[in-house]
Protein backbone atom coordinates (compact mmCIF):
# COMPACT_ATOMS: atom_id res chain seq x y z
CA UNK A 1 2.54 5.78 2.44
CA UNK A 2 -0.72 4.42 4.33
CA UNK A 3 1.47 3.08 7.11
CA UNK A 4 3.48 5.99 7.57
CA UNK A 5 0.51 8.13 7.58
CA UNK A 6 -0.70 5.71 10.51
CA UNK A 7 1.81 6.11 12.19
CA UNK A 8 1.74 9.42 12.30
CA UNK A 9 -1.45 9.71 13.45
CA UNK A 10 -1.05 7.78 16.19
CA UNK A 11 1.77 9.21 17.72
CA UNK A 12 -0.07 12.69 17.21
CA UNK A 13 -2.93 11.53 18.83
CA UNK A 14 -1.19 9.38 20.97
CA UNK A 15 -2.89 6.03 20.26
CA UNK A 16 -2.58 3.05 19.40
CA UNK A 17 -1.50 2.60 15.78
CA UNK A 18 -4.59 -0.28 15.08
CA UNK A 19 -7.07 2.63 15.95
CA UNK A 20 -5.83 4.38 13.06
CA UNK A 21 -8.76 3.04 10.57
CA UNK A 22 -9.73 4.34 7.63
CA UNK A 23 -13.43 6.11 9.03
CA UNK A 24 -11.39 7.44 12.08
CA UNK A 25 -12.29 10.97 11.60
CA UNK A 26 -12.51 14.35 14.14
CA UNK A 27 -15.86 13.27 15.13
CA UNK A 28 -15.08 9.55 16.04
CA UNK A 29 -11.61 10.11 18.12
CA UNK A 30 -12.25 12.53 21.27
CA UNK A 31 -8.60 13.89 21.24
CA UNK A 32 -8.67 14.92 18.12
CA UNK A 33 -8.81 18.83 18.62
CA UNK A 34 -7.18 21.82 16.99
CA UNK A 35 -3.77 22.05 18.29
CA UNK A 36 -3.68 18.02 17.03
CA UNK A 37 -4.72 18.79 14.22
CA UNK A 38 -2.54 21.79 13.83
CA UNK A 39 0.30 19.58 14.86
CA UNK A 40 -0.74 16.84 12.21
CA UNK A 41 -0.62 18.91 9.70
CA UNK A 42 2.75 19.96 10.51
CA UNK A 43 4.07 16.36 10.86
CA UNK A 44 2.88 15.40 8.06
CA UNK A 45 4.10 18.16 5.61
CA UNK A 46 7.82 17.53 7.15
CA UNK A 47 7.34 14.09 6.76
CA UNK A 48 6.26 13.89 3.58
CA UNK A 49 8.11 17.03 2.46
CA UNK A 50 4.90 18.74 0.76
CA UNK A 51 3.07 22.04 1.39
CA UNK A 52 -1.32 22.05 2.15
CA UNK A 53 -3.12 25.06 0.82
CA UNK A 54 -4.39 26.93 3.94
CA UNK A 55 -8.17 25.99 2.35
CA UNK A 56 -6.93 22.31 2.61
CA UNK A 57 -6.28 21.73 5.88
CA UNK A 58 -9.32 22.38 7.70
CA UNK A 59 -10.88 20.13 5.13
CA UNK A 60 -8.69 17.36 6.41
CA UNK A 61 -10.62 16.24 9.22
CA UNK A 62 -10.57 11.95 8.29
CA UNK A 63 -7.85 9.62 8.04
CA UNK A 64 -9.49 9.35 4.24
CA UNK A 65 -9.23 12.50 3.42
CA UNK A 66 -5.75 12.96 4.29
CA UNK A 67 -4.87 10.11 2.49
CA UNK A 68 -6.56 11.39 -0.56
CA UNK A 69 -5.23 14.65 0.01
CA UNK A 70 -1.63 12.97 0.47
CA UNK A 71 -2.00 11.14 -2.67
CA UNK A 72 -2.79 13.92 -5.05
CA UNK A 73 0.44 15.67 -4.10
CA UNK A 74 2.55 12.39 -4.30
CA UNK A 75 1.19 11.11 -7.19
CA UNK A 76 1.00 14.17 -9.58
């Protein structure tokens, strides 16, 4: 899951997939803006074939708490 959540994020942000640590957040990669995140979001709920709460996702703003946030829906 960690992988394919890197990868993810680094073809949405378009960067390299090493860059994708876990404290990248918003504030430490300067692409990462709305319509990114917007379009993360997106990727990820096809990918991983789940649903965020609209309170959820602007909450997800760090590779760590998208993993976290991943995990509680895969893992339940």
């Amino acid at each position: 899951m960690e992988q394919k959540l890197r990868n993810i994020m680094a073809e949405v942000f378009d960067v390299p997939v090493d860059e994708i640590k876990e404290d990248l957040s918003a504030h430490t990669l300067a692409n990462w803006d709305s319509l990114k995140h917007i379009n993360l979001i997106l990727a990820l709920q096809k990918e991983f074939g789940v649903r965020f709460e609209d309170e959820e996702i602007p909450t997800m703003i760090s590779y760590a708490m998208i993993l976290n946030t991943l995990r509680a829906y895969l893992e339940v």
